[in-house]
N, C-alpha and C. Protein backbone atom coordinates (compact mmCIF):
# COMPACT_ATOMS: atom_id res chain seq x y z
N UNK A 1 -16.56 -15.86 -29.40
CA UNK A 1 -15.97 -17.14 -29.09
C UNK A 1 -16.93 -17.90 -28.19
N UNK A 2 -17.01 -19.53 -28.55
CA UNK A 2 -18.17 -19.97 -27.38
C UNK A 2 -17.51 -20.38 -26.41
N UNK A 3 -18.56 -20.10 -25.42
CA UNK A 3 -17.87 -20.00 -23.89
C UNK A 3 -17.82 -19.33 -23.42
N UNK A 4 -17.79 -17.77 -23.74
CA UNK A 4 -16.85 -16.50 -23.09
C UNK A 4 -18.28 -15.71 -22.29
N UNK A 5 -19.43 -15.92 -22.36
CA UNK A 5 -20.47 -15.63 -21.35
C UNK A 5 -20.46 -16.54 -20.09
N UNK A 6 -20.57 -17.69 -20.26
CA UNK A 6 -20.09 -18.83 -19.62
C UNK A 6 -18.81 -18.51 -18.37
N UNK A 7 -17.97 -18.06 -19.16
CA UNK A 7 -17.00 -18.09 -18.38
C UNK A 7 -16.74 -16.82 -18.00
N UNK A 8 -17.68 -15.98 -18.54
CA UNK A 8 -17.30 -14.78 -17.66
C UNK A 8 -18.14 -14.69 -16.26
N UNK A 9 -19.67 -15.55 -16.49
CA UNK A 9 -19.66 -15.62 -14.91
C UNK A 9 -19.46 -16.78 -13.75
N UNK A 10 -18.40 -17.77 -14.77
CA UNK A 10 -17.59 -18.19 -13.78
C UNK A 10 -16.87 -17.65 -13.01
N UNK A 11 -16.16 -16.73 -13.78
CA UNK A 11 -15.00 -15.84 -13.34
C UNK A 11 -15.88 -14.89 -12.11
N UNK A 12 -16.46 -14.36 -12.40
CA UNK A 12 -17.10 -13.52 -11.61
C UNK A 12 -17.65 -14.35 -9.89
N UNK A 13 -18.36 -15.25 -10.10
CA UNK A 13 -18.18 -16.05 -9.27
C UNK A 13 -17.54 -16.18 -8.25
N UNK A 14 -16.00 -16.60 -9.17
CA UNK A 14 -14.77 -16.96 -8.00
C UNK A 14 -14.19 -15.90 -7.83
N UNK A 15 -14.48 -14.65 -8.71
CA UNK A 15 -13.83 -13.85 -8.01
C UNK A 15 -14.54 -13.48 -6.75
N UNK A 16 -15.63 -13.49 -6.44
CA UNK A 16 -16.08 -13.07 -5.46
C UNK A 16 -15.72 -14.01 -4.23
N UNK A 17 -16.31 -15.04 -4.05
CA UNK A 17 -15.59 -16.26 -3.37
C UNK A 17 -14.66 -16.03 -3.24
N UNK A 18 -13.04 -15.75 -4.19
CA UNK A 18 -12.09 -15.35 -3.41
C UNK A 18 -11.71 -14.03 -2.70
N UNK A 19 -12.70 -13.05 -2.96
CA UNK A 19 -12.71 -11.81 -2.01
C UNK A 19 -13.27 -12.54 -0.70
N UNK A 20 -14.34 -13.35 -0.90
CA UNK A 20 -15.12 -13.60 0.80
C UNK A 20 -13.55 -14.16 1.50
N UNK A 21 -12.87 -14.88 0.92
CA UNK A 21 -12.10 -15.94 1.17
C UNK A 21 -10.56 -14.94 1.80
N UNK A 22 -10.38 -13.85 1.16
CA UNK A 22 -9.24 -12.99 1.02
C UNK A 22 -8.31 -13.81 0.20
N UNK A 23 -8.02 -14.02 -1.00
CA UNK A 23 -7.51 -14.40 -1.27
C UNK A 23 -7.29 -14.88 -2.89
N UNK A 24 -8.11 -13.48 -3.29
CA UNK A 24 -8.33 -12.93 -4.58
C UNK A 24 -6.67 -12.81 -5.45
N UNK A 25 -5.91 -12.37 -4.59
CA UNK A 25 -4.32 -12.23 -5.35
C UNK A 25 -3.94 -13.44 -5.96
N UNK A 26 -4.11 -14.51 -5.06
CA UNK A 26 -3.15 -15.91 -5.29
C UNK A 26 -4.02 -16.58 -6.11
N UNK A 27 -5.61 -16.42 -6.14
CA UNK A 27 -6.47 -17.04 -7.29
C UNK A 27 -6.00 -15.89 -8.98
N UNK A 28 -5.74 -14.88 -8.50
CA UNK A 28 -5.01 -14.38 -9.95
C UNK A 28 -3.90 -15.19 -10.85
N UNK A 29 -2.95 -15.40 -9.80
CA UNK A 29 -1.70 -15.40 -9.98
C UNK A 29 -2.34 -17.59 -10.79
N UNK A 30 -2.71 -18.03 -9.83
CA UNK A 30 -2.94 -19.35 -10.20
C UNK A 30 -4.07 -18.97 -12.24
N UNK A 31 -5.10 -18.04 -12.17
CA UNK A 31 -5.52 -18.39 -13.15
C UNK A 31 -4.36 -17.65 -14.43
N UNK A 32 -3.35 -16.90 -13.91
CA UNK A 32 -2.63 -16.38 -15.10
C UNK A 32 -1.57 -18.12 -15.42
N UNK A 33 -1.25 -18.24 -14.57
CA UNK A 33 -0.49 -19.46 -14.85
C UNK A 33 -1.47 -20.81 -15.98
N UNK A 34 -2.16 -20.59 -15.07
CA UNK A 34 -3.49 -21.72 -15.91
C UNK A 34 -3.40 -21.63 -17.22
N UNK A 35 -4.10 -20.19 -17.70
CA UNK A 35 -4.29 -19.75 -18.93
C UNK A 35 -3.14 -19.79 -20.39
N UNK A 36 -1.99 -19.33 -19.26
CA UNK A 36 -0.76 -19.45 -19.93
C UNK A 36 0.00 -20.97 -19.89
N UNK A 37 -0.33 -21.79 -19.77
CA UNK A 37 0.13 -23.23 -19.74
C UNK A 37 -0.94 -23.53 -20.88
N UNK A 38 -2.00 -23.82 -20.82
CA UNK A 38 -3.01 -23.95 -21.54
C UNK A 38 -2.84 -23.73 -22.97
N UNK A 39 -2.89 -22.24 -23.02
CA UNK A 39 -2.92 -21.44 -24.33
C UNK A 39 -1.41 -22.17 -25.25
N UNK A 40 -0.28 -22.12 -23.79
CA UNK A 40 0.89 -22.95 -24.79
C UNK A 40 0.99 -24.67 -24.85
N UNK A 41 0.16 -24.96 -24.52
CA UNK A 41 -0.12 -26.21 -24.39
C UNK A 41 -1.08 -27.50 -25.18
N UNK A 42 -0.78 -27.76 -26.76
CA UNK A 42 -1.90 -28.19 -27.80
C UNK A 42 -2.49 -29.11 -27.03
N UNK A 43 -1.99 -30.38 -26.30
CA UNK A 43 -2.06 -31.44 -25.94
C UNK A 43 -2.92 -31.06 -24.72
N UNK A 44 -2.28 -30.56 -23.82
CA UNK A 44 -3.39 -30.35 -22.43
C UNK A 44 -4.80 -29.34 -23.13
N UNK A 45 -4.81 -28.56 -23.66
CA UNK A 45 -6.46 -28.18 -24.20
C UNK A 45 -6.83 -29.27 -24.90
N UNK A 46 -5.95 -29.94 -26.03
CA UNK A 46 -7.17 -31.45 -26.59
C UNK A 46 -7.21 -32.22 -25.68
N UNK A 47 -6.54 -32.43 -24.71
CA UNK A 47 -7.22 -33.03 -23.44
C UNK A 47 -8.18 -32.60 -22.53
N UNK A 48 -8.35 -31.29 -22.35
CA UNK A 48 -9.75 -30.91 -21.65
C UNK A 48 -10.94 -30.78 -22.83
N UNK A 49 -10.68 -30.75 -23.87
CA UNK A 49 -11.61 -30.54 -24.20
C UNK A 49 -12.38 -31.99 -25.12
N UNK A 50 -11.72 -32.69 -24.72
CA UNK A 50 -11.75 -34.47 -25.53
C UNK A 50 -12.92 -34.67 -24.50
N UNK A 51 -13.43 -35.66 -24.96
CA UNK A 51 -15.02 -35.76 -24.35
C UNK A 51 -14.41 -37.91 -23.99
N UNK A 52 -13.44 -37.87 -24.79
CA UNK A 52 -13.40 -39.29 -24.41
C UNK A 52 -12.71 -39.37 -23.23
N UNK A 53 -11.58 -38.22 -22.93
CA UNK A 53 -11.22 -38.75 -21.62
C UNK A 53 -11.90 -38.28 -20.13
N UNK A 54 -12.25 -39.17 -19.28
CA UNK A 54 -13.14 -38.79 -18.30
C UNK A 54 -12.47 -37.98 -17.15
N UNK A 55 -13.38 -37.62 -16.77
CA UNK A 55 -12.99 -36.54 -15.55
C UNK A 55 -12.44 -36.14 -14.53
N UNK A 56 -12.46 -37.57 -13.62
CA UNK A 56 -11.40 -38.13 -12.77
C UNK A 56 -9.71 -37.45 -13.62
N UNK A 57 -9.59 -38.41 -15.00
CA UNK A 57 -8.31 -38.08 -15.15
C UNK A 57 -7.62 -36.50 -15.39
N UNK A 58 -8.96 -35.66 -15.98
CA UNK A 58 -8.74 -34.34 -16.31
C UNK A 58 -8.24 -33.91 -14.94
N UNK A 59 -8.81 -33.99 -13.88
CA UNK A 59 -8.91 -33.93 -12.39
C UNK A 59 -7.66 -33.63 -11.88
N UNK A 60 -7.21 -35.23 -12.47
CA UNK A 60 -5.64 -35.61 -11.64
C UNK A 60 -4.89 -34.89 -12.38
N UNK A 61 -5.34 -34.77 -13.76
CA UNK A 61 -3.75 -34.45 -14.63
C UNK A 61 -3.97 -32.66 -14.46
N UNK A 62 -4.83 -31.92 -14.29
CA UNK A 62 -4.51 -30.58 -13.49
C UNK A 62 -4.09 -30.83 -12.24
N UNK A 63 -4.09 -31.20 -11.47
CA UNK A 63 -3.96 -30.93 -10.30
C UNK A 63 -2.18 -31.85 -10.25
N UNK A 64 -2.10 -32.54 -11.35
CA UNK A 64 -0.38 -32.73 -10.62
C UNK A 64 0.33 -31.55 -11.82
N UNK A 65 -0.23 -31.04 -13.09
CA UNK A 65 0.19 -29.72 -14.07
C UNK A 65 0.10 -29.06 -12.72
N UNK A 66 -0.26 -28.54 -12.13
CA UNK A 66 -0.54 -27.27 -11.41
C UNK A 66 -1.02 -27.56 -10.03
N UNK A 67 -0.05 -27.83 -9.18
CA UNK A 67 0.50 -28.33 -7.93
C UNK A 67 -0.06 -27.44 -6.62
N UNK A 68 0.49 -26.22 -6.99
CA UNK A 68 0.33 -25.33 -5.50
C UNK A 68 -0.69 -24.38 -5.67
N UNK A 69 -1.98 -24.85 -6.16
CA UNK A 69 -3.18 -24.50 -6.32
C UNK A 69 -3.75 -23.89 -5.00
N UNK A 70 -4.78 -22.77 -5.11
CA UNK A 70 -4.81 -22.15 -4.00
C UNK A 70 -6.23 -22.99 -3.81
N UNK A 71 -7.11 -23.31 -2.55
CA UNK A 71 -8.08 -24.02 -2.43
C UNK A 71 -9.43 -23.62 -3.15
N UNK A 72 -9.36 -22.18 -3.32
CA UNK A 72 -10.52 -21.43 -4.21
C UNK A 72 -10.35 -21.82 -6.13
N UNK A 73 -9.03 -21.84 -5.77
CA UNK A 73 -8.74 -22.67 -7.69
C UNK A 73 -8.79 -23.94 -7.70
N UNK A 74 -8.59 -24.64 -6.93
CA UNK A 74 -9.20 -26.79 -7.11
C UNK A 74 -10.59 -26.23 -7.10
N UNK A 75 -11.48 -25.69 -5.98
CA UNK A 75 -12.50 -25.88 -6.29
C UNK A 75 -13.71 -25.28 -7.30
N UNK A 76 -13.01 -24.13 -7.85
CA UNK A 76 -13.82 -23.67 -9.10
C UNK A 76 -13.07 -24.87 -10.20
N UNK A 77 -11.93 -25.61 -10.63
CA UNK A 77 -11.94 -26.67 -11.10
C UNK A 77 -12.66 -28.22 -11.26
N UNK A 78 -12.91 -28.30 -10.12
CA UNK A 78 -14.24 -28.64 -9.45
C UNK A 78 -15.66 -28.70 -10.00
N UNK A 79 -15.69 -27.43 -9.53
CA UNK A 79 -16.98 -27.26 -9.71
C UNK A 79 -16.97 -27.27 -11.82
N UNK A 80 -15.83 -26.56 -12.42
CA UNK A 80 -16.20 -27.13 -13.85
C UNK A 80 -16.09 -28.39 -14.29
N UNK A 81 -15.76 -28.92 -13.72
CA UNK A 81 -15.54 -30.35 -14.17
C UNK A 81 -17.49 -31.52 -13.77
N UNK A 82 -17.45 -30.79 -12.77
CA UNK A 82 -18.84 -31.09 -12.49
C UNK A 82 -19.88 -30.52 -13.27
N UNK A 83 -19.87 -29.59 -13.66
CA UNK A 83 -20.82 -28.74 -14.79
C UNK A 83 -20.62 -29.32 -16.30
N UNK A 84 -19.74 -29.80 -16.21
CA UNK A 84 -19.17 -30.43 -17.76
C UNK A 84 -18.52 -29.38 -18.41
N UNK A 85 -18.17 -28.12 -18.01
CA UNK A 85 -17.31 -27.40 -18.42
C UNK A 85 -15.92 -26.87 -18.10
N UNK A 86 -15.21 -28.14 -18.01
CA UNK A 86 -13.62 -27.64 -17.86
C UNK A 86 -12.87 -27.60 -19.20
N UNK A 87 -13.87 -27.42 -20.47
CA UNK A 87 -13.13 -27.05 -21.72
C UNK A 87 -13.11 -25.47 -22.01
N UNK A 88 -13.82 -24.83 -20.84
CA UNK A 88 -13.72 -23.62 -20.93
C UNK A 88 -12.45 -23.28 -19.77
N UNK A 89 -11.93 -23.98 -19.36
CA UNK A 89 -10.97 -23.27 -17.54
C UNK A 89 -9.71 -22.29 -18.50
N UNK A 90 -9.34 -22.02 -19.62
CA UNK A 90 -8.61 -21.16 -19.84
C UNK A 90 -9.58 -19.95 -20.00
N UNK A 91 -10.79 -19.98 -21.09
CA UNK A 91 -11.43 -18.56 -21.05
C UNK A 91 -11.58 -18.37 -19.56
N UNK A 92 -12.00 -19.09 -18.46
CA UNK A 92 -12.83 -18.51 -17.13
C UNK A 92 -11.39 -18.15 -16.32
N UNK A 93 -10.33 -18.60 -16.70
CA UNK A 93 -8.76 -17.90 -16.43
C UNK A 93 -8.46 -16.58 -16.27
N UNK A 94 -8.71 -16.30 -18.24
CA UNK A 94 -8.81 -15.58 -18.61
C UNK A 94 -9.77 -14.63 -18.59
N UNK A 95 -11.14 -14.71 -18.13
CA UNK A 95 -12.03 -13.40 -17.28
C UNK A 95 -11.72 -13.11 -16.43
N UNK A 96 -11.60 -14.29 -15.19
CA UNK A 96 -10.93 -13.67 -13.99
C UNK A 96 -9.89 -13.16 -14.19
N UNK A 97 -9.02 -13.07 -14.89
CA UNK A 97 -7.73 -11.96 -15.04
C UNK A 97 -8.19 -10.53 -15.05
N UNK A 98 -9.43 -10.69 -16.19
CA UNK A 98 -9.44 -8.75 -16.63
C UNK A 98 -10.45 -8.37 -15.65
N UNK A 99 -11.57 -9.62 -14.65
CA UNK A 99 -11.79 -8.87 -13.71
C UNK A 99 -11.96 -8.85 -12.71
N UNK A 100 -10.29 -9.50 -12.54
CA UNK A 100 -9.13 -8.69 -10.88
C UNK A 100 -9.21 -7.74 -11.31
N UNK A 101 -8.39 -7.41 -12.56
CA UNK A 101 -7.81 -6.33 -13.23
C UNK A 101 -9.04 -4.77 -12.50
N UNK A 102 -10.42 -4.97 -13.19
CA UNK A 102 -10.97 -4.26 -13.56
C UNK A 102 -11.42 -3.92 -11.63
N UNK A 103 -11.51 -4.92 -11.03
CA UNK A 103 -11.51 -4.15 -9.56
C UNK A 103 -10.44 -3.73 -8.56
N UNK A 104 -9.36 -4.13 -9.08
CA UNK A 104 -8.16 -2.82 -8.93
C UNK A 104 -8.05 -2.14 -9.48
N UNK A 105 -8.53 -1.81 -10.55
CA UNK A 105 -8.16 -0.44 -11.07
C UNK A 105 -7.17 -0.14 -11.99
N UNK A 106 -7.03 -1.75 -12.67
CA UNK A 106 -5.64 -1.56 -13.57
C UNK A 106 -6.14 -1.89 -14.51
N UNK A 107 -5.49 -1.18 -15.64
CA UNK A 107 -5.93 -1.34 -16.86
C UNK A 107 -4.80 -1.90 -17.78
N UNK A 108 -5.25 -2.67 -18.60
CA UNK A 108 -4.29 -3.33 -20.01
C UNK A 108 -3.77 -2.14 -20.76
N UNK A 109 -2.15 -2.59 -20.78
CA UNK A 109 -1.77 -1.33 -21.66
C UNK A 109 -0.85 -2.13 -22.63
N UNK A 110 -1.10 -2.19 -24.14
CA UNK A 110 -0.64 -2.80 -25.29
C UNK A 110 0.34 -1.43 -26.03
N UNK A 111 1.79 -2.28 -26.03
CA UNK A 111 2.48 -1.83 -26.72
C UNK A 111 3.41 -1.91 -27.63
N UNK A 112 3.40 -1.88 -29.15
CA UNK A 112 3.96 -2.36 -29.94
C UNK A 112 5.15 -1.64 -30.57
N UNK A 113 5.94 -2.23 -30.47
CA UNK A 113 7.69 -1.63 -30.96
C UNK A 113 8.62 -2.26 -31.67
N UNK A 114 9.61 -1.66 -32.47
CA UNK A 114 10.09 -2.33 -33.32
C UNK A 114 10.99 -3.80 -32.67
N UNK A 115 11.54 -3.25 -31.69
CA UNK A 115 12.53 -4.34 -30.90
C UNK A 115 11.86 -4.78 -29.73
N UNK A 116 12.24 -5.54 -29.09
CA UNK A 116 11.73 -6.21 -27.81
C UNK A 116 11.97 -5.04 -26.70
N UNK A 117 11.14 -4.87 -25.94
CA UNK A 117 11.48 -4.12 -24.65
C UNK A 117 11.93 -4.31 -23.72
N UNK A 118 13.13 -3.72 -23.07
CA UNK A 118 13.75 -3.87 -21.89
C UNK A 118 12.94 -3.83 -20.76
N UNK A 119 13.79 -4.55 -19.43
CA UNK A 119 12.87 -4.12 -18.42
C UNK A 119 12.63 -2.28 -18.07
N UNK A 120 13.57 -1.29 -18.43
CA UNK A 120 13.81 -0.04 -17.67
C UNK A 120 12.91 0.40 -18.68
N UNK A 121 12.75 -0.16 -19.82
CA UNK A 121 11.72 0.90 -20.77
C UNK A 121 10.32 0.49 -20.57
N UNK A 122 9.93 -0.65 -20.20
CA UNK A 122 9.00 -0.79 -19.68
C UNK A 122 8.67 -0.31 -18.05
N UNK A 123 9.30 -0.06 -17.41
CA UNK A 123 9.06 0.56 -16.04
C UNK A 123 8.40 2.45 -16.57
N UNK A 124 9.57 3.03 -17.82
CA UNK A 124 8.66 4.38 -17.89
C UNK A 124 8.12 4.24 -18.44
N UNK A 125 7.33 3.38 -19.48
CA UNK A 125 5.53 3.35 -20.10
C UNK A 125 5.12 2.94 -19.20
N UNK A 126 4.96 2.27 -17.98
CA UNK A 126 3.96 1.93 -16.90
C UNK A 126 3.71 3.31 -16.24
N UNK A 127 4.92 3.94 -16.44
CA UNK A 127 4.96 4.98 -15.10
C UNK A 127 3.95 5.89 -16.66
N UNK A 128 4.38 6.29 -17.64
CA UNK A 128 3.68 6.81 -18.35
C UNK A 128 2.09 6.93 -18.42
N UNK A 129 1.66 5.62 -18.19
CA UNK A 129 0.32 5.39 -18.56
C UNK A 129 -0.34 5.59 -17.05
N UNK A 130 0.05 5.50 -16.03
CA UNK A 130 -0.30 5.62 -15.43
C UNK A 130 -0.60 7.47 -14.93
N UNK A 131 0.29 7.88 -15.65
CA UNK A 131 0.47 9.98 -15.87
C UNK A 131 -0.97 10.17 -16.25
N UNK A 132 -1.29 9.13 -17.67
CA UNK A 132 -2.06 9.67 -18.88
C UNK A 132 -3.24 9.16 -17.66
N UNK A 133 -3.91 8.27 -17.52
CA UNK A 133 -5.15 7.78 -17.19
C UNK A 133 -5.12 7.49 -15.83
N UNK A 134 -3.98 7.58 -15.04
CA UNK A 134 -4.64 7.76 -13.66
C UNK A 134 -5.08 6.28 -12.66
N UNK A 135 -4.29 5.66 -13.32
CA UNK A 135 -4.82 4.31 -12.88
C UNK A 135 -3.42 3.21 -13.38
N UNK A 136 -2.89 2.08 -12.64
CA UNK A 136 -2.02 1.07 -12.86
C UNK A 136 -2.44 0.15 -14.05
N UNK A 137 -1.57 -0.01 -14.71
CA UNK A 137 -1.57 -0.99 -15.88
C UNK A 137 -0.38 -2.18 -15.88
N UNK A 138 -1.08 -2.90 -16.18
CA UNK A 138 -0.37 -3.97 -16.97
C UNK A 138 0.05 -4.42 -18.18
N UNK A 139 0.75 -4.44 -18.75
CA UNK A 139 1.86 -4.48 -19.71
C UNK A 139 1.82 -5.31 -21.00
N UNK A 140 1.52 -5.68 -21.85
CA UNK A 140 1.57 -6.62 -22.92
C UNK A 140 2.66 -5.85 -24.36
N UNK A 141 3.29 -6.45 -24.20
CA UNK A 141 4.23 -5.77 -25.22
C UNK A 141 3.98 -7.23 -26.69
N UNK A 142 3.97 -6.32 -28.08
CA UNK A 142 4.08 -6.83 -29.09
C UNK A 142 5.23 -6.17 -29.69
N UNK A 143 5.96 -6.89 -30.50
CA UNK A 143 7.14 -6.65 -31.44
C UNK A 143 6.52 -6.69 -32.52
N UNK A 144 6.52 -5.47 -33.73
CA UNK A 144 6.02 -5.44 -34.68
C UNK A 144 7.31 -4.36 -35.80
N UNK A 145 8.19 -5.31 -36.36
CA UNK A 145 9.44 -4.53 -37.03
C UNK A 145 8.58 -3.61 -38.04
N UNK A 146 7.74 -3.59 -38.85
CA UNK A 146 6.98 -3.00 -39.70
C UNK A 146 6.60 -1.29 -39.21
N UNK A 147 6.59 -1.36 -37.40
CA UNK A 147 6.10 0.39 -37.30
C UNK A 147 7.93 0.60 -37.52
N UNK A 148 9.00 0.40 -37.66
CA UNK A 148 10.48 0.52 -37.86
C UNK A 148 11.13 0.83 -36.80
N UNK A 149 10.30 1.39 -35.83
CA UNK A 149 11.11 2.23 -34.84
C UNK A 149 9.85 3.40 -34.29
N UNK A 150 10.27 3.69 -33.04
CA UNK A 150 9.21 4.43 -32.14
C UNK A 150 8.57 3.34 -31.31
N UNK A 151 7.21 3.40 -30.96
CA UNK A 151 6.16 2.40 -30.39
C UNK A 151 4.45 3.47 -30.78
N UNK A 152 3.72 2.40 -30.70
CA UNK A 152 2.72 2.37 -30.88
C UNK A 152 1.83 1.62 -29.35
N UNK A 153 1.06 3.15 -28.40
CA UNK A 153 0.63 2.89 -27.21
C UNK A 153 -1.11 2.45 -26.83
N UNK A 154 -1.46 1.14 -26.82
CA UNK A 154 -2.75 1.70 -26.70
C UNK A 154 -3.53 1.04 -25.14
N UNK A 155 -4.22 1.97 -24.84
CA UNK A 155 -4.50 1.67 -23.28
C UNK A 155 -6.25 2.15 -22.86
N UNK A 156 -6.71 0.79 -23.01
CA UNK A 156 -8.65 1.23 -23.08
C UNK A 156 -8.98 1.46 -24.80
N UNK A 157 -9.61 2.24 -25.00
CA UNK A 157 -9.88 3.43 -26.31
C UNK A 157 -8.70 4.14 -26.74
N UNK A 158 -8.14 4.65 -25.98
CA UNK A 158 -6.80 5.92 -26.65
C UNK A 158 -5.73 4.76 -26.77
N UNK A 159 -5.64 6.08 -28.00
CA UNK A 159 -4.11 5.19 -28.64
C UNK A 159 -3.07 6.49 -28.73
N UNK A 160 -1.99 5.95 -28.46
CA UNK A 160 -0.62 7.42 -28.87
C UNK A 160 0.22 6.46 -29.90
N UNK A 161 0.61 6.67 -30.85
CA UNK A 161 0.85 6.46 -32.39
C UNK A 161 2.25 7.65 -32.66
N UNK A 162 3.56 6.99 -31.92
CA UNK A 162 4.61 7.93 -32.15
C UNK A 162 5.84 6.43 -32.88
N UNK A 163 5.06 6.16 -34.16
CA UNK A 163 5.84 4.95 -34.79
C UNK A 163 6.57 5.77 -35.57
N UNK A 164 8.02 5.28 -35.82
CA UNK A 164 8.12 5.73 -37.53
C UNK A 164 7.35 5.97 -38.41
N UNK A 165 7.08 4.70 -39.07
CA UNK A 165 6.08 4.53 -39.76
C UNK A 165 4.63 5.19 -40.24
N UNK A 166 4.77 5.94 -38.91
CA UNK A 166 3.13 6.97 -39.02
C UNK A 166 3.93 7.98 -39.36
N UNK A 167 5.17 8.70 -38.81
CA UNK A 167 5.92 10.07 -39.20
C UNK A 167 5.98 9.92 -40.77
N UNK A 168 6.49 8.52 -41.23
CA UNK A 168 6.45 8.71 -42.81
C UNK A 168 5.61 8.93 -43.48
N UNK A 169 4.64 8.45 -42.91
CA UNK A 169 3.39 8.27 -43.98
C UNK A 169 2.76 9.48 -43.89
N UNK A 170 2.80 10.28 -42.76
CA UNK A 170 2.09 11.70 -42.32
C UNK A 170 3.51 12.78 -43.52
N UNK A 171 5.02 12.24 -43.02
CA UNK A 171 5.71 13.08 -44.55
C UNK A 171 5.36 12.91 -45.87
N UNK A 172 4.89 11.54 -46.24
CA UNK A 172 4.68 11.77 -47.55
C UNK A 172 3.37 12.26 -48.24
N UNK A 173 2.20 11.94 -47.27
CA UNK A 173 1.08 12.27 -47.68
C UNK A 173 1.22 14.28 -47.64
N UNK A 174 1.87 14.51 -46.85
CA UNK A 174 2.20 15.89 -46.57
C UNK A 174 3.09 16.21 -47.89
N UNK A 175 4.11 16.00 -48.27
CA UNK A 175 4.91 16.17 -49.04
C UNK A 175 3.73 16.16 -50.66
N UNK A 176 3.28 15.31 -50.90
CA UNK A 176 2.32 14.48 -52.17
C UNK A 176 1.23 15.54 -52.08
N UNK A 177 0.56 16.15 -50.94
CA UNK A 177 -0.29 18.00 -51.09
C UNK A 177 0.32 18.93 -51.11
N UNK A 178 1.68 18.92 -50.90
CA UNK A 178 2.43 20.68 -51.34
C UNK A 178 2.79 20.39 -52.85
N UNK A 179 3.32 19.10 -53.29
CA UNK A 179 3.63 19.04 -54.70
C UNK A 179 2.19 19.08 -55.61
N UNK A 180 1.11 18.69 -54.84
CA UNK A 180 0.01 19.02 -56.22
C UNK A 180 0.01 20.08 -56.08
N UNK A 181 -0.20 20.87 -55.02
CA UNK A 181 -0.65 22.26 -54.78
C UNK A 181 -0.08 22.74 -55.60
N UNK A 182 1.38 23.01 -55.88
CA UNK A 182 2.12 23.58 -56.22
C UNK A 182 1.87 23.41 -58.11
N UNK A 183 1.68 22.14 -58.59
CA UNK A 183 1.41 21.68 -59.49
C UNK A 183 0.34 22.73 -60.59
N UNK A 184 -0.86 23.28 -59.54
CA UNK A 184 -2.41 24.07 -59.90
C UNK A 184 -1.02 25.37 -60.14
């Protein structure tokens, strides 16, 4: 994707700046909001990324979208808007997310299930993943009716694969070698 070097050492950047600053949490919390306004937002990305409207207004119209900005987030806004790159402020959001993430020590944990997840079932896959690898995660749940039932866990590289859907397919492919066998 273009941009995503770009904005990964933006991100890197402010993350550091907001460690000098202490105040690395609340620049999280502001770029998850960012990213997620953004990403749901057609109109505000063709507006940052429109070349006709000038900068001043990009300026104002973040800063009254997104009000209680911490002073380390106006001014890496700032500073992209001055670089000519505030069509990237969701990817550089979105780096600085995975690396807070990656200097606490938490890792992304994706999990896909037939139904939506409760809060209590998501409290024991956190507590789960955290058994398996030793380290805090954060949560992204997908609904995918197709595994039927079970979930499908994946966190880094490893995946745990306790779907329906895999039990069937592991019965029938199982079932489909005892009947040839049997067949000889």
């Amino acid at each position: 994707m273009r941009g995503t070097r770009a904005a990964q050492r933006y991100a890197k950047a402010i993350l550091s700046l907001a460690k000098d600053k202490n105040s690395a949490e609340a620049v999280n919390k502001d770029m998850l909001t960012i990213s997620k306004t953004v990403l749901n937002s057609r109109d505000l990305e063709n507006m940052l990324t429109s070349p006709v409207v000038k900068d001043s207004i990009k300026r104002s119209a973040l800063l009254e979208i997104f009000k209680d900005l911490n002073a380390v987030t106006k001014g890496a806004i700032d500073i992209l808007l001055e670089n000519g790159r505030i069509n990237i402020l969701h990817l550089v959001a979105k780096q600085y997310f995975i690396q807070f993430n990656e200097m606490n020590n938490v890792r992304q944990a994706i999990v896909t299930t037939a139904v939506p997840l409760d809060k209590e079932l998501e409290a024991v896959i956190l507590a789960k993943v955290k058994e398996l690898t030793g380290s805090e995660a954060s949560l992204k749940s997908i609904v995918d009716e197709s595994i039927i039932g079970g979930f499908v866990l994946r966190v880094g590289d490893l995946q745990y694969d306790a779907s329906v859907s895999r039990n069937l397919t592991r019965l029938k492919r199982e079932l489909k070698n005892n009947t040839y066998v049997s067949k000889i």
